[in-house]
Protein backbone atom coordinates (compact mmCIF):
# COMPACT_ATOMS: atom_id res chain seq x y z
CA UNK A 1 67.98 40.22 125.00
CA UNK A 2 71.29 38.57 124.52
CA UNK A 3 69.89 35.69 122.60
CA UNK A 4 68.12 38.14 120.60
CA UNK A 5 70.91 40.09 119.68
CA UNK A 6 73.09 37.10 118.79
CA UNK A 7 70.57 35.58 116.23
CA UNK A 8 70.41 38.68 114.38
CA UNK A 9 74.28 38.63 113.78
CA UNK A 10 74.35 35.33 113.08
CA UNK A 11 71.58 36.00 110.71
CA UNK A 12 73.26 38.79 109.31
CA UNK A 13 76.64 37.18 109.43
CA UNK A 14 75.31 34.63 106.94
CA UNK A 15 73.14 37.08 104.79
CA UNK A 16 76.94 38.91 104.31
CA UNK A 17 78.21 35.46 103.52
CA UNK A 18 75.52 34.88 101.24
CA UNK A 19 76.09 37.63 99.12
CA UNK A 20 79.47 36.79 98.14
CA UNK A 21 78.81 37.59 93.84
CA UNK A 22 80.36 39.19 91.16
CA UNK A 23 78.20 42.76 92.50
CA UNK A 24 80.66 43.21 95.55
CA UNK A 25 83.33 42.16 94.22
CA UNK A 26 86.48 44.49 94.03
CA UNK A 27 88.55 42.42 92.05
CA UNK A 28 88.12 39.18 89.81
CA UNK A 29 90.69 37.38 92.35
CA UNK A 30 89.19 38.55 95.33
CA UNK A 31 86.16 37.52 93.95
CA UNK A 32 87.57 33.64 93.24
CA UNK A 33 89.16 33.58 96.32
CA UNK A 34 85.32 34.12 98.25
CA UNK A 35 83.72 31.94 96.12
CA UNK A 36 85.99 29.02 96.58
CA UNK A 37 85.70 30.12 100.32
CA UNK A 38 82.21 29.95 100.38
CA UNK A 39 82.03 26.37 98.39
CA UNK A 40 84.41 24.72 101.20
CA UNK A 41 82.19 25.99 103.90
CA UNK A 42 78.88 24.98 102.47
CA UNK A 43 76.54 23.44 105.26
CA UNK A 44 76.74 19.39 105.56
CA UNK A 45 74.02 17.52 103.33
CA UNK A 46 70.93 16.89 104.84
CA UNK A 47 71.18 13.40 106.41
CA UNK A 48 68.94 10.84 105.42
CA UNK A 49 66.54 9.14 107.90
CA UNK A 50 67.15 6.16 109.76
CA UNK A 51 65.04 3.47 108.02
CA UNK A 52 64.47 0.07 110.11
CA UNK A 53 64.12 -3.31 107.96
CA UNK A 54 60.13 -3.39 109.39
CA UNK A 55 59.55 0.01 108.28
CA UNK A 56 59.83 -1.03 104.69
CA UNK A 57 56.28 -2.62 103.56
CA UNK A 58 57.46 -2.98 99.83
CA UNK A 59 60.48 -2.09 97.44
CA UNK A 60 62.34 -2.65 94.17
CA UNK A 61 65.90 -1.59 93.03
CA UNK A 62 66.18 0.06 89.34
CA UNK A 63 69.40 0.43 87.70
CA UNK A 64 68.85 3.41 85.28
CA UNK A 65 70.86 5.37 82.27
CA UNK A 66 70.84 9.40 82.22
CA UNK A 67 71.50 10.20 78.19
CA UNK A 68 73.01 13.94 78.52
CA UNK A 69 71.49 14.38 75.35
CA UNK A 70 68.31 14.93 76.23
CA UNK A 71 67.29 18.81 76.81
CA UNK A 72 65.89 18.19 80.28
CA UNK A 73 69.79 16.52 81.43
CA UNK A 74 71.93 19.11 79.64
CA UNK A 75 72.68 20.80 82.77
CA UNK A 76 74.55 17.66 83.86
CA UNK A 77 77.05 18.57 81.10
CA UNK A 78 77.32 22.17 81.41
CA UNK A 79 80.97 23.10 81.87
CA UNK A 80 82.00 26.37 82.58
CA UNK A 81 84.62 28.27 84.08
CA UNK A 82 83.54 32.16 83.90
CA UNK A 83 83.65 34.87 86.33
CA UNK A 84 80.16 35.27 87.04
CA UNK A 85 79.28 31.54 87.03
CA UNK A 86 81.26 28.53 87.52
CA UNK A 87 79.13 25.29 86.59
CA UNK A 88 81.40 21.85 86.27
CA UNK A 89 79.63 19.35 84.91
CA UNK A 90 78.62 16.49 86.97
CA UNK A 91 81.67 14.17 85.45
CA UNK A 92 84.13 16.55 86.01
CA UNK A 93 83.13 17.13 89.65
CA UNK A 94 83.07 13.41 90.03
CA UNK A 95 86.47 12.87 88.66
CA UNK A 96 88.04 15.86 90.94
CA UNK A 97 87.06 14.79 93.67
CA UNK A 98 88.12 11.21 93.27
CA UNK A 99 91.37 12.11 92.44
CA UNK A 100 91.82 14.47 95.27
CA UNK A 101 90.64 11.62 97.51
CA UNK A 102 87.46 13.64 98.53
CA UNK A 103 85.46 10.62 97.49
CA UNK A 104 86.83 7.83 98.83
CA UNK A 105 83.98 4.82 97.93
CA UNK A 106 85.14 4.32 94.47
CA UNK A 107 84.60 1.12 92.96
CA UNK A 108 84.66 -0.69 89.40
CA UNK A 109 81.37 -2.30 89.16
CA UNK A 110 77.91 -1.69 90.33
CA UNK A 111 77.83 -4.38 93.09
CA UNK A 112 80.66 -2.34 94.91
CA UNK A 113 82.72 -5.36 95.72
CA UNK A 114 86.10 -4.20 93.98
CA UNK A 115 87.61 -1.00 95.56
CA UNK A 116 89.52 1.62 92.80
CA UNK A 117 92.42 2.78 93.87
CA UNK A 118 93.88 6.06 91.99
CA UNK A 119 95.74 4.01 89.90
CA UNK A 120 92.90 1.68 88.97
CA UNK A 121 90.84 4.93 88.31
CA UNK A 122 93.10 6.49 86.09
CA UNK A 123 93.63 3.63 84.16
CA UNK A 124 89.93 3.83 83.58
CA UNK A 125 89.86 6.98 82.20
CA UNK A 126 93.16 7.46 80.72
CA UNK A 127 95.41 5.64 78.14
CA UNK A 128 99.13 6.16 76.73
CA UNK A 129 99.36 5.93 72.60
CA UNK A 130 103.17 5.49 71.58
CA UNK A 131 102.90 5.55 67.75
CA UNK A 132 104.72 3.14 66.01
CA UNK A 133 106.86 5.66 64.48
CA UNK A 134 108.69 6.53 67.70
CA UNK A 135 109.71 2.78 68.30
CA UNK A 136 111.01 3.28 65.15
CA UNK A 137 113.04 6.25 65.59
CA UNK A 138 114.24 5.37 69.13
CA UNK A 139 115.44 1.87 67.69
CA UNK A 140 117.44 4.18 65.09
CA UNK A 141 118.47 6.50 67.80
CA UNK A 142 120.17 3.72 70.16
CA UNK A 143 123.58 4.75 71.98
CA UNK A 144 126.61 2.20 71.25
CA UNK A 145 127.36 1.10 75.25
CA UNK A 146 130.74 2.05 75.19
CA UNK A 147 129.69 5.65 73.93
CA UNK A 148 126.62 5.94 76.62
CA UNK A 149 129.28 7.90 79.06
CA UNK A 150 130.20 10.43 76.62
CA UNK A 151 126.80 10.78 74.96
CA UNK A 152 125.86 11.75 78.47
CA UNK A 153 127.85 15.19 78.67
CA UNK A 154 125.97 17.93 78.85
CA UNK A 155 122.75 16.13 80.08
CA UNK A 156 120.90 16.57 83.05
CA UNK A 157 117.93 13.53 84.84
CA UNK A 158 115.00 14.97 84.14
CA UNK A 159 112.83 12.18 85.07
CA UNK A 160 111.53 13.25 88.00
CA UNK A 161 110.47 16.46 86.71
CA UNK A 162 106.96 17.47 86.14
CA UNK A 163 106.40 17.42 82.29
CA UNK A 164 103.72 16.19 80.45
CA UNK A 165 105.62 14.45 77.73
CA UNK A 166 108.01 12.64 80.08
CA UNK A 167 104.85 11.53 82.43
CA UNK A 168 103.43 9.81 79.64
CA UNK A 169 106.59 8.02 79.08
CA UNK A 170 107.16 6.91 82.69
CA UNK A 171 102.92 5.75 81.94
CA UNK A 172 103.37 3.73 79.24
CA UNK A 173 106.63 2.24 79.97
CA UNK A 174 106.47 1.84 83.44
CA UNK A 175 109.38 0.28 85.76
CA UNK A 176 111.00 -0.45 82.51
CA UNK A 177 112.00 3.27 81.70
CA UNK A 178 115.28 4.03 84.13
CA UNK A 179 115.75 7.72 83.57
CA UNK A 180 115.35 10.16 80.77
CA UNK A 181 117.87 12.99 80.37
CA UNK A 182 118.11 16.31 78.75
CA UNK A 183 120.27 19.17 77.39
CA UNK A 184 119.65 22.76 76.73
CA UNK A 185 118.66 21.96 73.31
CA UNK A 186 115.77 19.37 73.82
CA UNK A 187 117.72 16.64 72.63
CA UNK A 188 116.52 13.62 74.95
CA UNK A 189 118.33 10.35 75.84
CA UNK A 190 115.75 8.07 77.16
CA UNK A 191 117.17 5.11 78.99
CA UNK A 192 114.83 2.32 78.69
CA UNK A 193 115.80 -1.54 79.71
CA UNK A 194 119.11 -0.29 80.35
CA UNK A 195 119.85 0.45 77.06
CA UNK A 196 120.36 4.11 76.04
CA UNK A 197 118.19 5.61 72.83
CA UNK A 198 118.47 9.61 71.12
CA UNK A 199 115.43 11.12 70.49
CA UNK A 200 114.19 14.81 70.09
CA UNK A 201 111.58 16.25 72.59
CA UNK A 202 109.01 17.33 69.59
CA UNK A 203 109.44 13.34 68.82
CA UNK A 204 108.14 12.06 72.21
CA UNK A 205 105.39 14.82 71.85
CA UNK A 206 104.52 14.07 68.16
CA UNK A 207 104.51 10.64 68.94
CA UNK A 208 103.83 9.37 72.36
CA UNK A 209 100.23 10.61 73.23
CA UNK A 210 97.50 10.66 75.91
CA UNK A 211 94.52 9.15 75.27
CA UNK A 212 92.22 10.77 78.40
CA UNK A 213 88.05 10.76 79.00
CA UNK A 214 87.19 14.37 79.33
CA UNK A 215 83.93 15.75 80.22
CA UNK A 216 82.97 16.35 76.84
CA UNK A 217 83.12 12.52 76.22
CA UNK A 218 81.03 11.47 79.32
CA UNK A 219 77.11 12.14 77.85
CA UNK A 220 75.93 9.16 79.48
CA UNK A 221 75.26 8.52 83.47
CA UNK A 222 74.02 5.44 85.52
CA UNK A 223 72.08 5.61 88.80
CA UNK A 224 70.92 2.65 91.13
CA UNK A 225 68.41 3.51 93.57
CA UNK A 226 65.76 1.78 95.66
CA UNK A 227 61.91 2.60 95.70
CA UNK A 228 60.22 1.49 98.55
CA UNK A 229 56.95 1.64 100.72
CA UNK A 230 57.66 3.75 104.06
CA UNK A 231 54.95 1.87 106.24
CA UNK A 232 55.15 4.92 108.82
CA UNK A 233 53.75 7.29 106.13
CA UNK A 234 52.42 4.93 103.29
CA UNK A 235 54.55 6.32 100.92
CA UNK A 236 56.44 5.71 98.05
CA UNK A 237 59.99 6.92 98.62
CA UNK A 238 63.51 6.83 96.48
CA UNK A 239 67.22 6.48 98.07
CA UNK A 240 70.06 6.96 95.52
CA UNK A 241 72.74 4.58 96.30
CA UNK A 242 75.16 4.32 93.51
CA UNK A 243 76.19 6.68 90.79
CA UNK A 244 78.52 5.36 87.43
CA UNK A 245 79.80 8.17 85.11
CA UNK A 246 79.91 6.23 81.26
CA UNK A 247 82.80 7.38 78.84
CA UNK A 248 84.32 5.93 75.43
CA UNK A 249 87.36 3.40 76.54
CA UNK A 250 90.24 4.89 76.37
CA UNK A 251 92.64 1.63 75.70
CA UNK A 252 89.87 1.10 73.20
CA UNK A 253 90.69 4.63 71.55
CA UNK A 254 94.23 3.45 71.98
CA UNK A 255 93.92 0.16 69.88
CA UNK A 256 92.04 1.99 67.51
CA UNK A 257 94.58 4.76 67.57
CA UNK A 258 97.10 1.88 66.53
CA UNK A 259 95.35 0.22 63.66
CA UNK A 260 94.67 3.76 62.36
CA UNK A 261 98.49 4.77 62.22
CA UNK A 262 99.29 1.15 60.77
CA UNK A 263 96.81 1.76 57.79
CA UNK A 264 98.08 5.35 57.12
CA UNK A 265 101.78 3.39 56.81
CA UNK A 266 100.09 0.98 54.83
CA UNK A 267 98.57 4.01 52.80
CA UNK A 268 95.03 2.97 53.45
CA UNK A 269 92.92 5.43 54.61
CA UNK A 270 91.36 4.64 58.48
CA UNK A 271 87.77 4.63 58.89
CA UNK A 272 86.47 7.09 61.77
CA UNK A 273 85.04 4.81 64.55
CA UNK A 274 84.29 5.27 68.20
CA UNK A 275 84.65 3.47 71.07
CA UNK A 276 82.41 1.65 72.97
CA UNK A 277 81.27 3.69 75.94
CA UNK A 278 82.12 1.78 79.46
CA UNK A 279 81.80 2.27 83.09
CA UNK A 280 84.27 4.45 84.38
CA UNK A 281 83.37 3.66 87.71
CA UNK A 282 81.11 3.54 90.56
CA UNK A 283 80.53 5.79 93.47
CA UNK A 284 78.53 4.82 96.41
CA UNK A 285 76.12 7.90 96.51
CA UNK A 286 76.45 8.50 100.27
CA UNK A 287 79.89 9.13 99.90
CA UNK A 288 79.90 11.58 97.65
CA UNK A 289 76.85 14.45 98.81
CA UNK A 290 78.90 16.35 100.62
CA UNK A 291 81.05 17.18 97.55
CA UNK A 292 77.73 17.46 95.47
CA UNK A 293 76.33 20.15 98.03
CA UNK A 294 79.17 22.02 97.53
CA UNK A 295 78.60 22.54 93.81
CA UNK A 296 75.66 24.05 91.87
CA UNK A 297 74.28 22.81 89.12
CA UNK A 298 73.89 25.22 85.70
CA UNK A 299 70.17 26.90 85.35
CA UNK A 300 69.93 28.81 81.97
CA UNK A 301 66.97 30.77 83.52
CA UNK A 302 68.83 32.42 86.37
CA UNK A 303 72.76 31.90 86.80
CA UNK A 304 72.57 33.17 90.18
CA UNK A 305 70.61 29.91 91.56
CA UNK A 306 71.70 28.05 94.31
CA UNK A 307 70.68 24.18 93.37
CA UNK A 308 72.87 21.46 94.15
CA UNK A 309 73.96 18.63 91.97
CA UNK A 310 72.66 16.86 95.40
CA UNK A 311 68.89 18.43 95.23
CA UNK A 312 68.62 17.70 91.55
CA UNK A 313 69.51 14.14 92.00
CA UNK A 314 67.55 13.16 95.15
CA UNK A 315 64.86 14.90 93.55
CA UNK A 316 64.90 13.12 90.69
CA UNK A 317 64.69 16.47 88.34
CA UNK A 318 65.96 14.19 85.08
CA UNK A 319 64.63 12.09 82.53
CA UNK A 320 65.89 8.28 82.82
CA UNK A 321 65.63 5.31 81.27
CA UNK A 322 65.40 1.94 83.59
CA UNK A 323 67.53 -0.95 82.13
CA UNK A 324 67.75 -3.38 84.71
CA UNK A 325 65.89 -4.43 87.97
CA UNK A 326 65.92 -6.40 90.51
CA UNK A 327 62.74 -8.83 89.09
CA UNK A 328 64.65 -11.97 88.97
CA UNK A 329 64.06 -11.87 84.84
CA UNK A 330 67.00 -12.26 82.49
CA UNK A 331 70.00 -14.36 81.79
CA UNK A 332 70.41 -15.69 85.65
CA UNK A 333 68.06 -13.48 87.03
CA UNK A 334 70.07 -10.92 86.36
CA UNK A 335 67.09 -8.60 85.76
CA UNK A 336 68.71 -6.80 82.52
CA UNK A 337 66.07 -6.10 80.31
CA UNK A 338 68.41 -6.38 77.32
CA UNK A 339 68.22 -10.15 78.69
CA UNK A 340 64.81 -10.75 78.11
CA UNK A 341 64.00 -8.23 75.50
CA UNK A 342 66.72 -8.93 73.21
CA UNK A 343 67.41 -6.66 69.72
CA UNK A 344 64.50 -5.08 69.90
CA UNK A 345 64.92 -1.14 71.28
CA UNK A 346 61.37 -0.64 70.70
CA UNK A 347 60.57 -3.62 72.99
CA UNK A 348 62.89 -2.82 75.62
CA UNK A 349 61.54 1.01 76.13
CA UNK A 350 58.27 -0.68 76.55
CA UNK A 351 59.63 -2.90 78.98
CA UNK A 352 61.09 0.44 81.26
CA UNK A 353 58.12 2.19 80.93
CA UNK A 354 56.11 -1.35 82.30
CA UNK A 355 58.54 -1.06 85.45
CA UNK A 356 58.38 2.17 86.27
CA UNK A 357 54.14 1.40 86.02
CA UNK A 358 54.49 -1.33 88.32
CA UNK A 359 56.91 0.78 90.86
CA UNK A 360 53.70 3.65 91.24
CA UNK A 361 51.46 0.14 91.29
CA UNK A 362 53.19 -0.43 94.55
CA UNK A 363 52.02 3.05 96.56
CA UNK A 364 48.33 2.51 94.51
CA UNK A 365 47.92 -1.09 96.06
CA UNK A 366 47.94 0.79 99.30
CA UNK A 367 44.65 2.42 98.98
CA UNK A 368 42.80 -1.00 97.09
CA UNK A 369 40.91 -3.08 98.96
């Protein structure tokens, strides 16, 4: 009887918990406050199963590209922060997590051999622009030595203040900028290789600026997974291992940035161009399901639902494209199809689709004698 009585309120402990939605709420806050509750006690991801070396009859690793574009992966770009739904997109989840050290298995290329540190990431996804201009008026706005100590009056350090202008200052200049100070009347002294320099605050904001990869810029994702032959079943099976968010490089924006500002001094007009997309970096998949249970992924037919980025993903609910495998083909074996199939787009979807044939060959073969 005891037993009995217990599973029913631990059943209807969690059916309470369940309900936590906009319906009950009595305020929006409230209502925030059991949501993020309810996110940072979601239930562990489902472990995978323990998969010996004999137990694998056949198997092939596929490096693949997710184009946001397409209808069917628009939900992997949804970003929204509302009341009654609160869908990141998958980049932005990614990002958060790495930078809160949630995800620690960060790394800069697919083989996972060289480790990001924060540093390295956000140097990945984030450049500092100082516009020529401000060079300029700083070189204008230098402090005679002998007058440094009276310039000084009135002034308060402000460098260790949290201020997005001064931040990207101490980013771009590094161990090179000393201190920065301030009066009441945002007049700035920036001390930079221990010389002193005048400048205005709506100069360092006009001028020094923050190139940073935003969700909106990430519309491209790349997965490496293994197929393989589970001889204990016969069946064809899929493990995610590695996940790479792809964004336009943002010391490539900067450069451009550069040239741009030099032609409008110039009075040529810049032409628009953007920048190559790059890996970002690349997360070992295991690492990073228990963040990706935690967060729901957007479904325009019911906002209510319950699917995790981690479901969608290990259920493969997303069209892909395959451009490399493990086939030995390609420049060094490399197996990139743009290797072997080179300038011809045409040629190289052909080439995926011929892979992804010969991956369901593999569970088919099974049944031929």
């Amino acid at each position: 009887m005891k037993k009995i009585v217990l599973n029913f309120l631990l059943l209807s402990s969690g059916f309470a918990f369940a309900q936590t939605n906009v319906l009950n709420a009595t305020s929006p806050e409230k209502f925030r406050e059991e949501r993020e509750a309810r996110k940072d006690s979601v239930a562990a991801p489902i472990k995978y199963g323990f998969i010996e070396d004999k137990d694998v009859l056949k198997s092939m690793v596929v490096w693949e590209i997710i184009d946001m574009n397409d209808k069917i992966n628009q939900p992997f770009y949804h970003n929204n922060d509302g009341l009654v739904s609160q869908n990141h997109s998958l980049y932005q989840i990614l990002i958060d997590a790495v930078t809160s050290g949630k995800i620690e298995e960060v790394y800069s290329d697919e083989n996972f051999t060289t480790r990001l540190t924060p540093e390295g990431i956000a140097a990945s996804t984030s450049a500092i622009n100082v516009d020529n201009y401000f060079v300029q008026l700083m070189n204008e706005g230098k402090i005679d030595d002998k007058a440094v100590t009276k310039s000084l009056k009135g002034y308060k350090s402000v460098i260790n203040e949290e201020d997005k202008s001064i931040n990207a200052l101490k980013g771009y200049y590094g161990a090179r900028l000393q201190d920065v100070y301030k009066d009441n009347k945002d007049n700035v002294i920036v001390k930079l290789d221990g010389s002193h320099f005048r400048v205005t605050q709506n100069d360092i904001v006009a001028n020094v600026d923050q190139i940073k990869t935003s969700t909106e810029n990430v519309k491209l994702l790349k997965i490496m997974g293994q197929w393989y032959i589970d001889k204990r079943d016969t069946q064809l099976k899929y493990r995610l291992l590695g996940l790479c968010a792809m964004g336009p490089d943002p010391n490539g924006a900067k450069a451009q940035a550069s040239i741009a500002s030099s032609q409008i001094e110039s009075g040529i007009t810049p032409e628009a161009a953007t920048p190559d997309s790059i890996d970002l970096f690349w997360i070992f998949y295991p690492d990073a399901r228990k963040v990706l249970t935690s967060n729901y992924i957007f479904n325009s037919k019911n906002t209510s639902s319950d699917i995790t980025f981690d479901d969608v993903l290990n259920a493969r609910r997303f069209s892909s494209i395959i451009y490399k495998s493990d086939n030995g083909q390609g420049r060094g074996g490399s197996g990139i199809i743009d290797d072997y199939v080179p300038e011809d787009a045409d040629g190289q979807l052909d080439e995926s689709d011929r892979i992804k044939a010969q991956i369901l060959q593999m569970e088919n073969d099974l049944w031929n004698y």
